[in-house]
C-alpha atoms as a PDB file:
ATOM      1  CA  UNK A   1     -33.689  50.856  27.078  1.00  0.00           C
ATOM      2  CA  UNK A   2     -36.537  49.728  29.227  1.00  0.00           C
ATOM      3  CA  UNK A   3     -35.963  46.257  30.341  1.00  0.00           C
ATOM      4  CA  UNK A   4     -38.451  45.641  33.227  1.00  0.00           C
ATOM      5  CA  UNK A   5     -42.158  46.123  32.551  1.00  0.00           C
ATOM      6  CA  UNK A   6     -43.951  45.835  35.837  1.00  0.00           C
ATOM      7  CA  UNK A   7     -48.168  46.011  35.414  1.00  0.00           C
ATOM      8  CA  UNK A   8     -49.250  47.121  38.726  1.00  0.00           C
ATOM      9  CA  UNK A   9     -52.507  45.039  40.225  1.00  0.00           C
ATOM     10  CA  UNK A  10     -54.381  43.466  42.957  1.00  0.00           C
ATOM     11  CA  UNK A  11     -53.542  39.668  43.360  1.00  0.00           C
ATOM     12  CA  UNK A  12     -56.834  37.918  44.023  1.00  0.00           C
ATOM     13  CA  UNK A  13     -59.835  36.633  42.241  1.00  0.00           C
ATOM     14  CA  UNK A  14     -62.004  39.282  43.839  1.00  0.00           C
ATOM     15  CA  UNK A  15     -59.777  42.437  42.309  1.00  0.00           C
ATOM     16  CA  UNK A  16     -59.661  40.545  38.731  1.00  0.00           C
ATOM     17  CA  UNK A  17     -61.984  43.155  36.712  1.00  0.00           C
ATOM     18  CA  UNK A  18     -60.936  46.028  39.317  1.00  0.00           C
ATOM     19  CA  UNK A  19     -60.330  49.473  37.602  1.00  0.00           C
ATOM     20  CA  UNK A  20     -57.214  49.213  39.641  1.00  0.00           C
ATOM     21  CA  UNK A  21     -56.068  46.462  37.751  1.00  0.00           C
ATOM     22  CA  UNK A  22     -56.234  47.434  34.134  1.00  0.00           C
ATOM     23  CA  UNK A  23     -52.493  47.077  34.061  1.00  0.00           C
ATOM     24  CA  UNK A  24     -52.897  43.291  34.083  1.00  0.00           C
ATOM     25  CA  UNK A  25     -56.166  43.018  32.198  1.00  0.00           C
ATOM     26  CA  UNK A  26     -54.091  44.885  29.044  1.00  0.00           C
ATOM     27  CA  UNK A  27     -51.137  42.338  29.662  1.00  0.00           C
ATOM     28  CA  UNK A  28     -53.310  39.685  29.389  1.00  0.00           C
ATOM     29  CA  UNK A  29     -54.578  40.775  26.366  1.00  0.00           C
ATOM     30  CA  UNK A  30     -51.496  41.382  24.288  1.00  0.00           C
ATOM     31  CA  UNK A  31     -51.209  39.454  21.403  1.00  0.00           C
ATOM     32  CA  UNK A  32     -47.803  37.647  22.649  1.00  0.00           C
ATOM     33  CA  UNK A  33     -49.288  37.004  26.449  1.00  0.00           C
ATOM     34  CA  UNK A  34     -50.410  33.274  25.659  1.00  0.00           C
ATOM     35  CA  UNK A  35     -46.588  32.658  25.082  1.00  0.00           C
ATOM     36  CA  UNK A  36     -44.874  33.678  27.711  1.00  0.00           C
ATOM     37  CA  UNK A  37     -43.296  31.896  30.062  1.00  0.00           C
ATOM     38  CA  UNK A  38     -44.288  32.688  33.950  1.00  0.00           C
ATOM     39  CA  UNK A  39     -42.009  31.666  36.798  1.00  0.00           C
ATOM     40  CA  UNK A  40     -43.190  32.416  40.780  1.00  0.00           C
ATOM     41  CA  UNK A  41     -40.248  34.430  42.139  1.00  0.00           C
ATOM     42  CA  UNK A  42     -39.355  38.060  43.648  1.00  0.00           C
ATOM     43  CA  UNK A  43     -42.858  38.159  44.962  1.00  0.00           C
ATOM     44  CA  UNK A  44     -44.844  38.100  42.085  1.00  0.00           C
ATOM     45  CA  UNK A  45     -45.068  36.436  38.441  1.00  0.00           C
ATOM     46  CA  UNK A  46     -42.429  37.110  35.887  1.00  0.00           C
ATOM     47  CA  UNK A  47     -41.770  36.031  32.317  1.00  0.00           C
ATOM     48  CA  UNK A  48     -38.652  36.921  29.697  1.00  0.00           C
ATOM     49  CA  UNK A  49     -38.773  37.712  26.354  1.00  0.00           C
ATOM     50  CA  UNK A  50     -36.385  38.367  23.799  1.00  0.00           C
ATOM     51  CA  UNK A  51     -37.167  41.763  21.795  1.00  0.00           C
ATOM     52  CA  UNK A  52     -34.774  43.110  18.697  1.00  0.00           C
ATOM     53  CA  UNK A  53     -33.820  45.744  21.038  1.00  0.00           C
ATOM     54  CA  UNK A  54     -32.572  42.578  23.655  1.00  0.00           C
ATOM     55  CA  UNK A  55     -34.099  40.882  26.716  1.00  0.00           C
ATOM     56  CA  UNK A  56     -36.978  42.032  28.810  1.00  0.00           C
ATOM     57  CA  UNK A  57     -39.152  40.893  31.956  1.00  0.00           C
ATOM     58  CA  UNK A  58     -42.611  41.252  32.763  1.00  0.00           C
ATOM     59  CA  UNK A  59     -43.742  41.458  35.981  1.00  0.00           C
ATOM     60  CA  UNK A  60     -46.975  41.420  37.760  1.00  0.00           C
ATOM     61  CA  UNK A  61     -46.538  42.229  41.672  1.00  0.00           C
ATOM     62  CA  UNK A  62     -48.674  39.544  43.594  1.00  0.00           C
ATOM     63  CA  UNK A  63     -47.860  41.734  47.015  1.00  0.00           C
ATOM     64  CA  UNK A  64     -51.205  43.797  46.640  1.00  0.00           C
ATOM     65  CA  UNK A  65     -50.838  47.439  45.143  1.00  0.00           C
ATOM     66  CA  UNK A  66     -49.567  49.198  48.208  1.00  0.00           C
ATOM     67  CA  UNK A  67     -46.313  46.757  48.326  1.00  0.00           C
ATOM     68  CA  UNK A  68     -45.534  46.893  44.921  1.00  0.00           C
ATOM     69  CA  UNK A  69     -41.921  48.118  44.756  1.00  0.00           C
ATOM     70  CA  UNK A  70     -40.909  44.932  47.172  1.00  0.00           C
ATOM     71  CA  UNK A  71     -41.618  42.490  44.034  1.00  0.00           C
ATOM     72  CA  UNK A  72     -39.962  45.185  41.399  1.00  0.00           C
ATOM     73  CA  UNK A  73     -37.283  45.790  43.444  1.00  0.00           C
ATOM     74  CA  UNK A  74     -36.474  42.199  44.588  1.00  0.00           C
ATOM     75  CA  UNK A  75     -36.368  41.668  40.484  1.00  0.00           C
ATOM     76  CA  UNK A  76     -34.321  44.650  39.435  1.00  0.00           C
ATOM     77  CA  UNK A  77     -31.628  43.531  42.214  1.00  0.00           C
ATOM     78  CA  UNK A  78     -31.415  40.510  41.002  1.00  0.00           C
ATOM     79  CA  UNK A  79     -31.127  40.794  37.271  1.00  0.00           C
ATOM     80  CA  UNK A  80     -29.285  44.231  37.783  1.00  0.00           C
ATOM     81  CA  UNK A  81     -31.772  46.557  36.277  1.00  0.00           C
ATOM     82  CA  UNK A  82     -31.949  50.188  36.946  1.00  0.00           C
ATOM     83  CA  UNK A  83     -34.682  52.181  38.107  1.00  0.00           C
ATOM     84  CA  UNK A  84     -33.984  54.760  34.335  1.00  0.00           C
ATOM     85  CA  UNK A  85     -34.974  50.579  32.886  1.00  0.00           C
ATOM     86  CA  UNK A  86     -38.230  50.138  34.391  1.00  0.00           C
ATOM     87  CA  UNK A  87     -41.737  50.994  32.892  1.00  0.00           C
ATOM     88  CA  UNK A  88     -44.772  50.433  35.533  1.00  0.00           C
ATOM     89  CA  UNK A  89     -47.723  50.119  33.557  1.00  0.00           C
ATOM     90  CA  UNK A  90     -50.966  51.311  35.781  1.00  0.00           C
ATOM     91  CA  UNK A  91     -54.146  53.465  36.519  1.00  0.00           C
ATOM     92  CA  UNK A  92     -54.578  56.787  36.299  1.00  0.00           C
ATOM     93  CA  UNK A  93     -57.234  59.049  37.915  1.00  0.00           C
ATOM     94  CA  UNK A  94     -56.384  62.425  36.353  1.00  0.00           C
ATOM     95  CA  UNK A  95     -56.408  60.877  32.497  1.00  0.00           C
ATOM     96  CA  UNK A  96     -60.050  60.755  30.936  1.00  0.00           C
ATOM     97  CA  UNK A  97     -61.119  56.653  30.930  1.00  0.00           C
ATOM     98  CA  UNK A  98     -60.562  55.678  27.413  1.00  0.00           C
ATOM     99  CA  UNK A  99     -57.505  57.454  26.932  1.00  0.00           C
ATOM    100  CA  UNK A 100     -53.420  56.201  27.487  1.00  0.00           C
ATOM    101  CA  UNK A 101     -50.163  57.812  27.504  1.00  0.00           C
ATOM    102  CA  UNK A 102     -46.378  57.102  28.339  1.00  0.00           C
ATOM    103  CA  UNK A 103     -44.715  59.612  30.677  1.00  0.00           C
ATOM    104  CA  UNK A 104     -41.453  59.923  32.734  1.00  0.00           C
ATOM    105  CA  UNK A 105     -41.203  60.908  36.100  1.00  0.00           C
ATOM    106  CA  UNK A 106     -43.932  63.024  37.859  1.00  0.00           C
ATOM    107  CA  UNK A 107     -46.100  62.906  40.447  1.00  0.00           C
ATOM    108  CA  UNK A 108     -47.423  59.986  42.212  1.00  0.00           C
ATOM    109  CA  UNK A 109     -51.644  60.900  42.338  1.00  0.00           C
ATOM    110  CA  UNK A 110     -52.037  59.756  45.011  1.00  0.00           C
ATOM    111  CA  UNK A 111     -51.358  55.955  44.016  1.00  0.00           C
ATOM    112  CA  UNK A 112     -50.095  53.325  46.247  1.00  0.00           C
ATOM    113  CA  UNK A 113     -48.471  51.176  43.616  1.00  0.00           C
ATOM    114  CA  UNK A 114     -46.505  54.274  42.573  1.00  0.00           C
ATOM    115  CA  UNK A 115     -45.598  55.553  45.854  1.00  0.00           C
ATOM    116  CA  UNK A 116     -44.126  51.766  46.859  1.00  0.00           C
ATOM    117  CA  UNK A 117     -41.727  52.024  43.459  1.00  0.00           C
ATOM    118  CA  UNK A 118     -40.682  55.419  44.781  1.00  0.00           C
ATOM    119  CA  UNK A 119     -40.015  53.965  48.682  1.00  0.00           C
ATOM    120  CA  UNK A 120     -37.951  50.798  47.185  1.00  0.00           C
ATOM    121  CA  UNK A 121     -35.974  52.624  44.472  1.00  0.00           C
ATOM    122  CA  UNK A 122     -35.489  55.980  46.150  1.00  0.00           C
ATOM    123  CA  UNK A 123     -36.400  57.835  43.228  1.00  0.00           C
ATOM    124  CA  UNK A 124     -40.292  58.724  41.167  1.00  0.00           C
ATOM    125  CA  UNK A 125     -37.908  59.518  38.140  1.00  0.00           C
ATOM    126  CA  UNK A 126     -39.352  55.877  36.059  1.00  0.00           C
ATOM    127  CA  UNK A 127     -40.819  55.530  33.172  1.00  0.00           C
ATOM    128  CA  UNK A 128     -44.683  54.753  33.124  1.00  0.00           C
ATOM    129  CA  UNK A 129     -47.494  53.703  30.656  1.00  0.00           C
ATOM    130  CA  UNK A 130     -51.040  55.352  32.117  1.00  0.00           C
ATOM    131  CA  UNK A 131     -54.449  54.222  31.878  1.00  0.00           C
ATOM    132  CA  UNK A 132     -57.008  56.709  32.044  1.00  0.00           C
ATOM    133  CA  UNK A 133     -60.064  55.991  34.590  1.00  0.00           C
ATOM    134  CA  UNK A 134     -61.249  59.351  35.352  1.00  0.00           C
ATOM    135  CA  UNK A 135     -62.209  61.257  38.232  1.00  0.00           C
ATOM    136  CA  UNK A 136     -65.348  59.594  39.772  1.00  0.00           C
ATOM    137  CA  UNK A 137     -67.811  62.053  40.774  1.00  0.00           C
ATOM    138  CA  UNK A 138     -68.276  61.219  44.900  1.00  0.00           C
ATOM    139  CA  UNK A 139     -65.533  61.093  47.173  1.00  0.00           C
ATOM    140  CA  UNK A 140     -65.076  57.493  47.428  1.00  0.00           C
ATOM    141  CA  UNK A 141     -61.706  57.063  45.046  1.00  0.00           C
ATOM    142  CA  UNK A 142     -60.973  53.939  46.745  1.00  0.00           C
ATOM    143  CA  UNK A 143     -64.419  52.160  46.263  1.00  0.00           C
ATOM    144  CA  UNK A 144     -64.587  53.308  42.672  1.00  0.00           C
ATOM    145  CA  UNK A 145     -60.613  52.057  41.896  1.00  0.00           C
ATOM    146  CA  UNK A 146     -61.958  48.792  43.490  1.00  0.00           C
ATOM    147  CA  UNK A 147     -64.997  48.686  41.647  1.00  0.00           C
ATOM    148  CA  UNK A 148     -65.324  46.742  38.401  1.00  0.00           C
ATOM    149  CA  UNK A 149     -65.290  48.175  34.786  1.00  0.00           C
ATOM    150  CA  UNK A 150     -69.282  48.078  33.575  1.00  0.00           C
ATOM    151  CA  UNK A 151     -69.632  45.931  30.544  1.00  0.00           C
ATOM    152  CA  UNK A 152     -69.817  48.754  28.511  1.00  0.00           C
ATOM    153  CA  UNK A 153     -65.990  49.811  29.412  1.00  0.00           C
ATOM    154  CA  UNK A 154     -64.588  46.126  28.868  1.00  0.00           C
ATOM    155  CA  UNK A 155     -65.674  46.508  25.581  1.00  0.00           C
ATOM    156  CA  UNK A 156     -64.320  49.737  25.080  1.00  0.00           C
ATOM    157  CA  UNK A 157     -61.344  48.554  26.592  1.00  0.00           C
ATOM    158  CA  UNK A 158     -60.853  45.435  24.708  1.00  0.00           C
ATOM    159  CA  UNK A 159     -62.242  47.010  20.920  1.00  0.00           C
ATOM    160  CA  UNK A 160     -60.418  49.982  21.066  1.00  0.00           C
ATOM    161  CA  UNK A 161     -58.186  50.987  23.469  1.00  0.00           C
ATOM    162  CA  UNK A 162     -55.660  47.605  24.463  1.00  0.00           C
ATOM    163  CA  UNK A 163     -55.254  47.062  20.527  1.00  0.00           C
ATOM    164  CA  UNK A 164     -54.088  50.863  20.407  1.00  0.00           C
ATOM    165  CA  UNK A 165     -51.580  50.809  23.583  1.00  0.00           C
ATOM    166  CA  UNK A 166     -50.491  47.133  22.502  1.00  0.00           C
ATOM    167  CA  UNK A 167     -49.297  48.862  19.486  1.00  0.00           C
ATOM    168  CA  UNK A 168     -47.951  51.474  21.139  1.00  0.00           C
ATOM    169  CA  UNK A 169     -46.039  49.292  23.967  1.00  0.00           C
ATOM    170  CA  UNK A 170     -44.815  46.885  20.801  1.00  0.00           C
ATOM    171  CA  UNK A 171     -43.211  50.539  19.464  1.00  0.00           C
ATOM    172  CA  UNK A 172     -41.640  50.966  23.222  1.00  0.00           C
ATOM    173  CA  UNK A 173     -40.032  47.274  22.868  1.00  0.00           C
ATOM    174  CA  UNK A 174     -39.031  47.684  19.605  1.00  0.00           C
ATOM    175  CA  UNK A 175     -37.346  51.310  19.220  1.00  0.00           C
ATOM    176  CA  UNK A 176     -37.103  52.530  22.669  1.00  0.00           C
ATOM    177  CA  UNK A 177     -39.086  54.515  25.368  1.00  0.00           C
ATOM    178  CA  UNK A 178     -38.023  58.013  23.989  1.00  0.00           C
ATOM    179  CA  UNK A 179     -39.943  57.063  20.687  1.00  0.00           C
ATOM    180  CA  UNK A 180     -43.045  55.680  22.481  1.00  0.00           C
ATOM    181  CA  UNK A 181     -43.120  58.755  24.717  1.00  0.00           C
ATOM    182  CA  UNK A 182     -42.745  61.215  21.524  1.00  0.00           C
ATOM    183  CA  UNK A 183     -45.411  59.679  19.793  1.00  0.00           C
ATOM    184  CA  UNK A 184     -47.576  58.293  22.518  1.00  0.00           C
ATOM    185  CA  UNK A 185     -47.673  61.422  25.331  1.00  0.00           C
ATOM    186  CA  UNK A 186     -51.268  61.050  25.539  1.00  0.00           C
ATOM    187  CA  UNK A 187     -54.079  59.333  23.263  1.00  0.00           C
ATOM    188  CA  UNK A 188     -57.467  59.262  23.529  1.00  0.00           C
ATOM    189  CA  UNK A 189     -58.577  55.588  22.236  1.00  0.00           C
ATOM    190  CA  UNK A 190     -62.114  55.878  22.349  1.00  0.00           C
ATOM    191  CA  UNK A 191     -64.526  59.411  21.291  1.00  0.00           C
END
């Protein structure tokens, strides 16, 4: 059972609509996010929530992306969660924007938040919920990770593909990560 969901981001005003922060732009638009409860602790924001399958925490790192794993880790440690409980929500380069998936384990693309999971809980071997931003087409990943979604994509993103990956994150809470990832591999949210 997953019982830590940590959405990978930028803390700051300035990285708000970042591509690299689509993690905590979907949290904050799930249906239940105005009820949570958030508590400053383990170097980030947390909340709890009681699901039919038990408790959970969300997280949302505030140590930038690179230093992730110090806030997840400082959690799991402390509420004795294992690294086969955690889900890290975040960007992915090599998906197609508009599309989302669950996967286990794999590589790390090249992504900072990842990589900092993998240094602070000695394994890659997590579950994860992708966002697809695509492949820009110049060199410059990190400018276009830092850049902000056009108006066009919010939309996108809010219409169509957060309602789809809420639903498919509510299955993950409910029935378990196994179903989510049989169901969910990949979708493409948008045509």
């Amino acid at each position: 059972m997953i019982r830590l969901y940590a959405f990978l981001g930028n803390h700051g005003r300035e990285y708000r609509g970042n591509r690299h922060n689509v993690a905590w732009q979907f949290l904050e638009s799930l249906p239940f996010y105005g009820e949570l409860r958030w508590e400053r602790k383990f170097k980030g924001r947390f909340a709890q929530r009681e699901t039919a399958a038990g408790r959970i925490w969300l997280l949302m790192p505030e140590t930038y992306m690179n230093l992730s794993g110090d806030s997840a880790a400082e959690l799991m440690r402390f509420f004795q969660v294992g690294p086969a409980e955690l889900l890290a929500v975040h960007d992915e380069l090599e998906m197609a924007f508009g599309s989302f998936g669950f996967k286990l384990g794999g590589g790390l693309g090249g992504h900072n938040g990842l990589r900092s999971l993998e240094a602070r809980l000695g394994t890659r071997d997590f579950a994860r919920l992708r966002f697809g931003l695509g492949r820009p087409e110049h060199p410059d990943v990190a400018g276009y990770v830092l850049s902000d979604f056009s108006a066009a994509e919010r939309e996108l993103l809010a219409a169509s593909v957060f309602p789809k990956a809420a639903a498919a994150l509510g299955l993950c809470m409910e029935e378990g990560f196994e179903e989510a990832l049989k169901r969910f591999p990949k979708v493409k949210a948008v045509d």
